[in-house]
C-alpha atoms as a PDB file:
ATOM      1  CA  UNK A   1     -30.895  -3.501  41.899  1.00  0.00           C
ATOM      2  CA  UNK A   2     -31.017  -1.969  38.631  1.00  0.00           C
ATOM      3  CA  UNK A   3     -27.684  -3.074  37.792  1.00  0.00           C
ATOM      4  CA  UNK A   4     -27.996  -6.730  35.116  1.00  0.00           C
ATOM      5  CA  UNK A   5     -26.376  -9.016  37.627  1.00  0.00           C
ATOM      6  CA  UNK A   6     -24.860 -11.852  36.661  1.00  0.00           C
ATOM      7  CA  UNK A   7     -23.203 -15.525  37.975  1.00  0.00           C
ATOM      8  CA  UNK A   8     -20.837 -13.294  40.655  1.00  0.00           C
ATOM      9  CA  UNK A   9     -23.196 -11.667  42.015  1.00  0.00           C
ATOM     10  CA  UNK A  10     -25.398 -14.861  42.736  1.00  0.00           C
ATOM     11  CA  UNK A  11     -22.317 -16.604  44.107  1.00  0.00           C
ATOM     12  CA  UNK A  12     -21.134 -13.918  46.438  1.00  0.00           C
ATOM     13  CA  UNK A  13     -24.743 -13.615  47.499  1.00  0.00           C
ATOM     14  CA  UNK A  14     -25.688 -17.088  47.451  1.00  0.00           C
ATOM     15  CA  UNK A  15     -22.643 -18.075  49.734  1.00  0.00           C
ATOM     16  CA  UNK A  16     -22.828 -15.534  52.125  1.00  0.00           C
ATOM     17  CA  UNK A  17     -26.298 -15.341  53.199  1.00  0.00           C
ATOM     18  CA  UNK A  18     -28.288 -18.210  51.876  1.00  0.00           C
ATOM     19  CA  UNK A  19     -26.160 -20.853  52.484  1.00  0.00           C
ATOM     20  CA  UNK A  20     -25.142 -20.022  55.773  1.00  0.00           C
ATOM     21  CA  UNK A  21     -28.779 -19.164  56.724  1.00  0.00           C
ATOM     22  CA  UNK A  22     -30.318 -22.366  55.247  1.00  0.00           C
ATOM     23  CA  UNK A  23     -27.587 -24.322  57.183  1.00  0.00           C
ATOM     24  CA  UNK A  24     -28.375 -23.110  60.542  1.00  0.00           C
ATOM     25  CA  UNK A  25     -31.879 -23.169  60.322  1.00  0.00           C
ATOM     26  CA  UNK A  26     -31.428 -27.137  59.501  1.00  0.00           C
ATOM     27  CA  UNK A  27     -34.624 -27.391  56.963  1.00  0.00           C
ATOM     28  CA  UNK A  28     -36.415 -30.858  56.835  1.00  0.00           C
ATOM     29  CA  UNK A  29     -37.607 -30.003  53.046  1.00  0.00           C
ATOM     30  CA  UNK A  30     -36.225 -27.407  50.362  1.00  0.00           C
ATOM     31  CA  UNK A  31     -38.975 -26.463  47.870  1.00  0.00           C
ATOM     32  CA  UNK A  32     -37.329 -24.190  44.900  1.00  0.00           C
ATOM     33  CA  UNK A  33     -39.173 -22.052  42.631  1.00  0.00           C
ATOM     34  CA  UNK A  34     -37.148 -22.390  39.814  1.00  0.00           C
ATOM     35  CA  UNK A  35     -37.808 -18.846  38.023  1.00  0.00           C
ATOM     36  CA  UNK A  36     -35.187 -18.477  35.108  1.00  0.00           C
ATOM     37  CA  UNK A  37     -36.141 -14.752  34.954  1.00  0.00           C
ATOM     38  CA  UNK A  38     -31.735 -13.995  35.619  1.00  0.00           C
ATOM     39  CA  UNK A  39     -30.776 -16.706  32.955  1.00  0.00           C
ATOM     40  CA  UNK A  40     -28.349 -15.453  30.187  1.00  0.00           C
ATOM     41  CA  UNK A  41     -30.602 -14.852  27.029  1.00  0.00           C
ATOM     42  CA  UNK A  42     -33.952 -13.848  28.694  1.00  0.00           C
ATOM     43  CA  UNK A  43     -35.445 -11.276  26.386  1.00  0.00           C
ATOM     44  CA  UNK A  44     -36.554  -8.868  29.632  1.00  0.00           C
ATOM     45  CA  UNK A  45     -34.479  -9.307  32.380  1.00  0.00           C
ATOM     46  CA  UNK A  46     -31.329  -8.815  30.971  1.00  0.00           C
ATOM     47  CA  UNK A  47     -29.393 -10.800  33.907  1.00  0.00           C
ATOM     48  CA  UNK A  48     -26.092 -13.367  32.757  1.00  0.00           C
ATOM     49  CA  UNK A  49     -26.526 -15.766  34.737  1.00  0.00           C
ATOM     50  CA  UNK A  50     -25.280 -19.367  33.375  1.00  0.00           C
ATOM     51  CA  UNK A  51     -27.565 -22.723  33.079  1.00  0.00           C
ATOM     52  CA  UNK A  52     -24.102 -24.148  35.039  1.00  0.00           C
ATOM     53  CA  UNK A  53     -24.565 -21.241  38.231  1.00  0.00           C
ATOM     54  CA  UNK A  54     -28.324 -22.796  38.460  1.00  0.00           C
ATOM     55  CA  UNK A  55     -26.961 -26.330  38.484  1.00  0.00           C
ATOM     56  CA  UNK A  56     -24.354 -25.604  41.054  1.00  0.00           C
ATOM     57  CA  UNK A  57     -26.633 -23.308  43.267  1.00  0.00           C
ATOM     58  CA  UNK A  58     -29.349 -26.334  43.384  1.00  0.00           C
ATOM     59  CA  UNK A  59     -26.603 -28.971  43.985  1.00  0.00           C
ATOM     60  CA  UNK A  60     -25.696 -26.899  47.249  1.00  0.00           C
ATOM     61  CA  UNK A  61     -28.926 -26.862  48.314  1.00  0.00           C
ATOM     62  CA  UNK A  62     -29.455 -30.083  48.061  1.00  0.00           C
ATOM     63  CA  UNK A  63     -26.809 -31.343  50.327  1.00  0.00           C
ATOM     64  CA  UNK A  64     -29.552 -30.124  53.139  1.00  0.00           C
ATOM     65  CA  UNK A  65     -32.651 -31.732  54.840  1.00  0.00           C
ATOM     66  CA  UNK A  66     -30.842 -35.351  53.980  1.00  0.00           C
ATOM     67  CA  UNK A  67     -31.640 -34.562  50.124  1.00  0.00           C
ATOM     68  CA  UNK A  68     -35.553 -33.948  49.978  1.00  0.00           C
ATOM     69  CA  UNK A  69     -35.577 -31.148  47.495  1.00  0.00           C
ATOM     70  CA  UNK A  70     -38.268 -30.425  45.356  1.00  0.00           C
ATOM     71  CA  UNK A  71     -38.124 -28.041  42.174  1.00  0.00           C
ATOM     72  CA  UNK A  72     -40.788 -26.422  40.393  1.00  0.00           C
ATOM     73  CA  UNK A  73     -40.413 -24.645  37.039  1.00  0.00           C
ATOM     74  CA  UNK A  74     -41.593 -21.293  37.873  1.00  0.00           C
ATOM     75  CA  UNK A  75     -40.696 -18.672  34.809  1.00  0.00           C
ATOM     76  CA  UNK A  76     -38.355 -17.219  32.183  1.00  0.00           C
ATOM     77  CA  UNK A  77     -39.463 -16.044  28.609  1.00  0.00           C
ATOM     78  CA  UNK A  78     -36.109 -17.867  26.718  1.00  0.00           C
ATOM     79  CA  UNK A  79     -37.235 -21.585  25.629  1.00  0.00           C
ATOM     80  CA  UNK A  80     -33.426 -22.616  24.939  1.00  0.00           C
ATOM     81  CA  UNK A  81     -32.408 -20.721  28.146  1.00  0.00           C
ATOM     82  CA  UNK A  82     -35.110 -22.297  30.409  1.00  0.00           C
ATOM     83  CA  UNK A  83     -34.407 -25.699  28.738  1.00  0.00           C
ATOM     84  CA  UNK A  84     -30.631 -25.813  29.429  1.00  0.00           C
ATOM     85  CA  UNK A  85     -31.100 -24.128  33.319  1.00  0.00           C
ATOM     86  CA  UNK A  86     -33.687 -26.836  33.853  1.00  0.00           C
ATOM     87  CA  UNK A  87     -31.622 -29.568  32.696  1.00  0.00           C
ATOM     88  CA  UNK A  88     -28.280 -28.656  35.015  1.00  0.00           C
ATOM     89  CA  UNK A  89     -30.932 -28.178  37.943  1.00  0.00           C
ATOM     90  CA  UNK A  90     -31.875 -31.997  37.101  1.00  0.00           C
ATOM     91  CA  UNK A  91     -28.432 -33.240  36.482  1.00  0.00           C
ATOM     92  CA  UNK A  92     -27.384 -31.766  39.988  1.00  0.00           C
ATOM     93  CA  UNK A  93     -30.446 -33.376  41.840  1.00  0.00           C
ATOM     94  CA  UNK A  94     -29.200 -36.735  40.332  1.00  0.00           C
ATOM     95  CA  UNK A  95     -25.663 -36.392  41.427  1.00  0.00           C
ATOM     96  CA  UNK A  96     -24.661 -35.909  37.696  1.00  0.00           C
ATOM     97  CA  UNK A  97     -21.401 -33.875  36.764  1.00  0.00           C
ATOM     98  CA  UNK A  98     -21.785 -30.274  36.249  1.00  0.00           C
ATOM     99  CA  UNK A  99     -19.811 -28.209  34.035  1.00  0.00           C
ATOM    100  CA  UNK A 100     -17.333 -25.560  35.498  1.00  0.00           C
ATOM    101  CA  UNK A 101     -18.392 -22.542  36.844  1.00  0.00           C
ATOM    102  CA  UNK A 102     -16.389 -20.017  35.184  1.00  0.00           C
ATOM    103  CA  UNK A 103     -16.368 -16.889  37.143  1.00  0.00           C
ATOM    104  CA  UNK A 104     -15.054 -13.757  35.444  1.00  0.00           C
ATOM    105  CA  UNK A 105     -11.989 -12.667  37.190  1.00  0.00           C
ATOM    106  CA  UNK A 106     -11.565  -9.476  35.240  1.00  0.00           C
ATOM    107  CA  UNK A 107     -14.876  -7.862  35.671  1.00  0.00           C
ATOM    108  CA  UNK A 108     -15.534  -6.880  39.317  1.00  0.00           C
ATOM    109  CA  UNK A 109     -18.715  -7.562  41.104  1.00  0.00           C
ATOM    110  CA  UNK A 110     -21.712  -4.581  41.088  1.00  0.00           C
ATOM    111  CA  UNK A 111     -21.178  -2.354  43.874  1.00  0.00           C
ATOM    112  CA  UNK A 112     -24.606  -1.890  44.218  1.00  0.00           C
ATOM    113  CA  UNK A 113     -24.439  -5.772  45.134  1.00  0.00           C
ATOM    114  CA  UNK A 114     -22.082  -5.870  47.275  1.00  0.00           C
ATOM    115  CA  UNK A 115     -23.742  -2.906  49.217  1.00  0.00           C
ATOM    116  CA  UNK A 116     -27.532  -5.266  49.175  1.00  0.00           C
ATOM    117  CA  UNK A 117     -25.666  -8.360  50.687  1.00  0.00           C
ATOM    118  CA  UNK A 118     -24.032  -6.261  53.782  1.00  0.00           C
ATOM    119  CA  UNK A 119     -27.244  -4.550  53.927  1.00  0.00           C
ATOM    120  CA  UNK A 120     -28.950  -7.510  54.544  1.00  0.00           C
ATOM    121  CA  UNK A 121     -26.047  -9.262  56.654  1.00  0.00           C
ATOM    122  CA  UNK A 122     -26.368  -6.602  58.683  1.00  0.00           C
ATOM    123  CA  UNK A 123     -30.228  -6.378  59.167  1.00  0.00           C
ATOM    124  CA  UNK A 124     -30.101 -10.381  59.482  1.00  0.00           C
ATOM    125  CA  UNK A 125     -27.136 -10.668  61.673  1.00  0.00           C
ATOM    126  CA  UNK A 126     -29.529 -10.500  64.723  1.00  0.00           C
ATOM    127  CA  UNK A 127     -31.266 -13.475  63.880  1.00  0.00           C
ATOM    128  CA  UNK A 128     -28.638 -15.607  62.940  1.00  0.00           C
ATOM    129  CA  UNK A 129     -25.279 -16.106  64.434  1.00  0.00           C
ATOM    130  CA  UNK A 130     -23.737 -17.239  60.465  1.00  0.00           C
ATOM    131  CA  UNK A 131     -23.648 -13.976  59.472  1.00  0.00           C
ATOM    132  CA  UNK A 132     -22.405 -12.268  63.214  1.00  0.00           C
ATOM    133  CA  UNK A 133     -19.078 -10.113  61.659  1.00  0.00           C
ATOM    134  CA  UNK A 134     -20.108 -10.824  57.977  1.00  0.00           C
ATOM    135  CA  UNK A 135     -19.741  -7.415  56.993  1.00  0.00           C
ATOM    136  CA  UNK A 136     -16.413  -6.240  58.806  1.00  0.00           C
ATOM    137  CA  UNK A 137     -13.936  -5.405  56.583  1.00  0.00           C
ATOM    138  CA  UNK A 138     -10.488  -4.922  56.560  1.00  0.00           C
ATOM    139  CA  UNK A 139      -8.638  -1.960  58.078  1.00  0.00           C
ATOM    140  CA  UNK A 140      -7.090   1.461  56.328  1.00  0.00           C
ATOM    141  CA  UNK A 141      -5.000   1.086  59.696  1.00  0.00           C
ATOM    142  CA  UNK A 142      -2.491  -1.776  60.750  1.00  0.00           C
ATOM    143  CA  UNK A 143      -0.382  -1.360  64.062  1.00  0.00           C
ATOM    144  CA  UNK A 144      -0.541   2.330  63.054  1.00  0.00           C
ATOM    145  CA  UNK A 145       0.351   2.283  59.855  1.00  0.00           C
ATOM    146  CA  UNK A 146      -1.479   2.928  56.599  1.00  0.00           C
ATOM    147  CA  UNK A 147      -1.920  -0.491  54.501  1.00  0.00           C
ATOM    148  CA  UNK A 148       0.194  -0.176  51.512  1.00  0.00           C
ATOM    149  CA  UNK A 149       2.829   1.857  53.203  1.00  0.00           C
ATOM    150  CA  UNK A 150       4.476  -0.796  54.752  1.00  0.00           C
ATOM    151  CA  UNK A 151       8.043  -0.485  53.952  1.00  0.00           C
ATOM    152  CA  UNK A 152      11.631  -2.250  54.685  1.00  0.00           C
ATOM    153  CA  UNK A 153      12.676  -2.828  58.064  1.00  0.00           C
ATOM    154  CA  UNK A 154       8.831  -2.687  59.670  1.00  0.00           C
ATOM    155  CA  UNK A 155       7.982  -5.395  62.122  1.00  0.00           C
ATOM    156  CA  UNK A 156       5.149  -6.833  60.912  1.00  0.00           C
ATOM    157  CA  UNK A 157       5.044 -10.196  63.844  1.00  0.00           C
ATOM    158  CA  UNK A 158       1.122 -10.180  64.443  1.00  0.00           C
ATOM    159  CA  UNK A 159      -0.143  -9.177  61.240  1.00  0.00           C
ATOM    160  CA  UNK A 160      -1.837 -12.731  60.702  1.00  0.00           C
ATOM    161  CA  UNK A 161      -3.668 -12.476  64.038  1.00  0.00           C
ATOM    162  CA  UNK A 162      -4.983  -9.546  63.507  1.00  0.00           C
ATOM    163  CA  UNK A 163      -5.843 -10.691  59.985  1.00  0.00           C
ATOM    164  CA  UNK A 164      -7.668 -13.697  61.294  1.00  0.00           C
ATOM    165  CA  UNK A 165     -10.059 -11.538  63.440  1.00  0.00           C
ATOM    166  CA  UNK A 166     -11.707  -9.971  60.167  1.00  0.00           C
ATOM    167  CA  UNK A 167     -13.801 -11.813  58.600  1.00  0.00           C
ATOM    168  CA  UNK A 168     -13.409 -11.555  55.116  1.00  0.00           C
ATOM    169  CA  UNK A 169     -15.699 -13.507  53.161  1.00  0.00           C
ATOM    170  CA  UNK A 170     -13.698 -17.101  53.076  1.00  0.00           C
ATOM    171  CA  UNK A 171     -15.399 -19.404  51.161  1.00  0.00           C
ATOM    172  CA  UNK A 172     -16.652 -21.933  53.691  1.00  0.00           C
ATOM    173  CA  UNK A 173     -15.152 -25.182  51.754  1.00  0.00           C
ATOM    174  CA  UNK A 174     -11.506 -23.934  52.343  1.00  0.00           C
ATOM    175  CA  UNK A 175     -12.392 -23.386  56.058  1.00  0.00           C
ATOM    176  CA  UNK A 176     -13.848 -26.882  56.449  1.00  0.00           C
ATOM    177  CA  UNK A 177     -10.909 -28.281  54.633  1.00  0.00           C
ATOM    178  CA  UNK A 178      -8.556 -26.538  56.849  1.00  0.00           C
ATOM    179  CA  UNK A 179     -10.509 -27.831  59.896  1.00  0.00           C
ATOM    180  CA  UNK A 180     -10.528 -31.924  58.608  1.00  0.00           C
ATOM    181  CA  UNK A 181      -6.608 -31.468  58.048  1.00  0.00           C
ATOM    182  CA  UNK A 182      -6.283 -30.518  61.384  1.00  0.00           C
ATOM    183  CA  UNK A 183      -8.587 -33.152  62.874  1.00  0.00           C
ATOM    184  CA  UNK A 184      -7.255 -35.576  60.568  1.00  0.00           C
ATOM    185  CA  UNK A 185      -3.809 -34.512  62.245  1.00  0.00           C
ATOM    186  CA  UNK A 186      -4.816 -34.965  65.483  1.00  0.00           C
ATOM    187  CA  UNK A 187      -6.804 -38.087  65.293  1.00  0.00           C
ATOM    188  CA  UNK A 188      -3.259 -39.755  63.797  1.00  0.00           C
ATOM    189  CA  UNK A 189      -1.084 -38.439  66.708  1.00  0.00           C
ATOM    190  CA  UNK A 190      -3.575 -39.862  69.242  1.00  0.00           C
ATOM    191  CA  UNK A 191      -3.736 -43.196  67.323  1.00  0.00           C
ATOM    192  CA  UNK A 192       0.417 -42.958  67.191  1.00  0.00           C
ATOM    193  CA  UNK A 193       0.309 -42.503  71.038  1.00  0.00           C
ATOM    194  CA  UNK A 194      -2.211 -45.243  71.874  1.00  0.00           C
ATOM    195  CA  UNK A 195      -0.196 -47.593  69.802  1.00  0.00           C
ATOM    196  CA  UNK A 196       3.016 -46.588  71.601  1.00  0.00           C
ATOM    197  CA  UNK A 197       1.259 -47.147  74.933  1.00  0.00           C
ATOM    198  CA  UNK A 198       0.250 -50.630  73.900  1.00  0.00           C
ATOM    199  CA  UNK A 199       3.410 -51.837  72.588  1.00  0.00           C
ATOM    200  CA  UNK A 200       5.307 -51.064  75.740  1.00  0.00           C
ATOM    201  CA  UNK A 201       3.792 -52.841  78.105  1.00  0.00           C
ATOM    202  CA  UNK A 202       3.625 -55.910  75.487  1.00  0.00           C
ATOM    203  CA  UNK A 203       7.789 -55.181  74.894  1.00  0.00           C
ATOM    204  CA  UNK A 204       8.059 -55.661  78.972  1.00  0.00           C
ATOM    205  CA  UNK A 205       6.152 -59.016  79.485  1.00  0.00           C
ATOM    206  CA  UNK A 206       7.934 -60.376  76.847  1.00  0.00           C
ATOM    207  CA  UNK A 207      11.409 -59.528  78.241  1.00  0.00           C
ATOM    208  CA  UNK A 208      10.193 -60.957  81.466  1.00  0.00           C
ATOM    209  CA  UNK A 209       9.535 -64.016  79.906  1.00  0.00           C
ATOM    210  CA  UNK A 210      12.538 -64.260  78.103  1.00  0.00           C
ATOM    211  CA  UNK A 211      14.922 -64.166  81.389  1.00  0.00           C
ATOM    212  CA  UNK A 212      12.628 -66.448  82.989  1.00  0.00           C
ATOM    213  CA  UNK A 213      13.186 -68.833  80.145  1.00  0.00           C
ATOM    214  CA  UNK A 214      16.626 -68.535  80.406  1.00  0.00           C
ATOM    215  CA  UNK A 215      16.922 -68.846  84.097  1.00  0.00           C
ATOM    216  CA  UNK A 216      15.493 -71.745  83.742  1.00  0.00           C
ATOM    217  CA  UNK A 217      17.509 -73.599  81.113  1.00  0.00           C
ATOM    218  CA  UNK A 218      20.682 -72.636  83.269  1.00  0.00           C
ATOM    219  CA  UNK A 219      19.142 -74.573  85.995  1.00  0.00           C
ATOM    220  CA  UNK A 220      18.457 -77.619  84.463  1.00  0.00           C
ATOM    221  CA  UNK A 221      21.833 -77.603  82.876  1.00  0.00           C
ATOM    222  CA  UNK A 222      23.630 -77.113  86.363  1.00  0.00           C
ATOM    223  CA  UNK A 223      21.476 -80.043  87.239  1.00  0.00           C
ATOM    224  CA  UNK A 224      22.939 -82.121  84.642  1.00  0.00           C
ATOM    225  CA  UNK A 225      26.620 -81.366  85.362  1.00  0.00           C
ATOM    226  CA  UNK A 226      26.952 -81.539  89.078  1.00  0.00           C
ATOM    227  CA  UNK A 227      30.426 -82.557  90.038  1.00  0.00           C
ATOM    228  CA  UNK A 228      30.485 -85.702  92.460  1.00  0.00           C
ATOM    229  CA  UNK A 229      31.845 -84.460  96.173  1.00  0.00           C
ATOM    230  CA  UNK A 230      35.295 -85.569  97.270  1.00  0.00           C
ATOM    231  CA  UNK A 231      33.289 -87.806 100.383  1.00  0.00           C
ATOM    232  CA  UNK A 232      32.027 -89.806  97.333  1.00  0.00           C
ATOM    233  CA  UNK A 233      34.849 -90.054  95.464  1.00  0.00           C
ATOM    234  CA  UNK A 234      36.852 -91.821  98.759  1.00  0.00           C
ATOM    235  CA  UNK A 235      33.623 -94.407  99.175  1.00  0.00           C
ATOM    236  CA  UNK A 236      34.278 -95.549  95.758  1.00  0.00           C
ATOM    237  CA  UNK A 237      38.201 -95.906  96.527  1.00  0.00           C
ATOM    238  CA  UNK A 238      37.278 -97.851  99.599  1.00  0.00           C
ATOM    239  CA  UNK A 239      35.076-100.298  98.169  1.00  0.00           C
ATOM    240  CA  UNK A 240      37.886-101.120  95.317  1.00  0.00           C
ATOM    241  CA  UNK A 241      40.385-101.556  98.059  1.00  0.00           C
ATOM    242  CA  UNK A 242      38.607-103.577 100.207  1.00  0.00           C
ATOM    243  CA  UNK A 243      37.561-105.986  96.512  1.00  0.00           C
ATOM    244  CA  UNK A 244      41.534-106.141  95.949  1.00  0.00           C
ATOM    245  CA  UNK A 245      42.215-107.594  99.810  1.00  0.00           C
ATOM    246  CA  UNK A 246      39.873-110.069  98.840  1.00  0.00           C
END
């Protein structure tokens, strides 16, 4: 590329092949050659990109093989530029906090970079299944009509699943967020269900035992206010009447 790239490029680049490749292949060590050939200020290369896009690009990295990453200072011709690269490459290998990467929404990316990453998703898609539909794009046709043309009254029920067959570059962070909401969901409706499972049976055993407590007291109650029979009420007559004759 002849175009002077800058921290856009390296981010769309950066997240959609080397990320995804280094992921799969599961490394055991990272060794960087920290070249700061692109950094803004370098006297020949004439490339923008920030000391923070270096920090941020070797704090991905280093979330893989557990951590072991190893950086060696490689290049650039800008003392001030390789000083400040090197030092947000350190502060991200200590778990420091970077400053914000500011990506310029107003300029758009280099076509002739966005035309070198789908050339090499698309030479690389065979040997990696991270980048298998990387480089479809969306449509000039929806339900057979033009995109932008869409007017009042058009039924538009589906357009979201055909929508979620494209891939379209989503950054991968939003789709694992998406994906620990919805386990996160799940996991809580099981746990709600388990618990309802092992209340009820606890709700029935003590019911049981609460009639059976109260069957008994009206038993021993009943015991204690039994009515003498009329047969023993006329012995006791008897035996007065017979004390009286006496």
């Amino acid at each position: 590329n002849v175009d002077k790239m800058g921290d856009s490029e390296y981010l769309l680049a950066f997240q959609n092949i080397v990320m995804p490749i280094a992921s799969e292949f599961k490394p055991q060590l990272i060794l960087i050659s920290a070249g700061f050939d692109a950094a803004a200020g370098d006297p020949l290369s004439g490339y923008q990109v920030t000391p923070a896009m270096y920090g941020h690009m070797t704090s991905q990295l280093a979330t893989l093989a557990e951590g072991r990453v190893v950086v060696a200072l490689e290049g650039g011709y800008n003392l001030s530029s390789i000083s400040d690269c090197a030092t947000q490459c350190a502060r991200a290998l200590l778990g420091d906090p970077l400053p914000a990467l500011l990506v310029d929404q107003d300029r758009d990316i280099k076509d002739s970079a966005l035309q070198t990453v789908r050339d090499v998703i698309r030479e690389q898609r065979q040997f990696w299944q991270c980048l298998a539909g990387q480089d479809k794009v969306l449509p000039l046709e929806v339900d057979g009509g033009e995109v932008g043309e869409v007017g009042d009254g058009v039924e538009l029920a589906g357009l979201e699943d055909q929508l979620d067959q494209l891939s379209l570059g989503t950054s991968r962070s939003v789709v694992r967020s998406q994906l620990v909401k919805q386990m996160e969901a799940t996991g809580q409706a099981k746990k709600d269900s388990e618990a309802t499972v092992n209340i009820a049976p606890a709700a029935t055993e003590r019911d049981h035992q609460e009639h059976a407590s109260e069957d008994s007291k009206e038993t021993n109650i009943a015991g204690l206010t039994e009515v003498p029979s009329e047969d023993t009420n006329s012995t006791v007559d008897n035996e007065i009447a017979t004390n009286l004759n006496l």
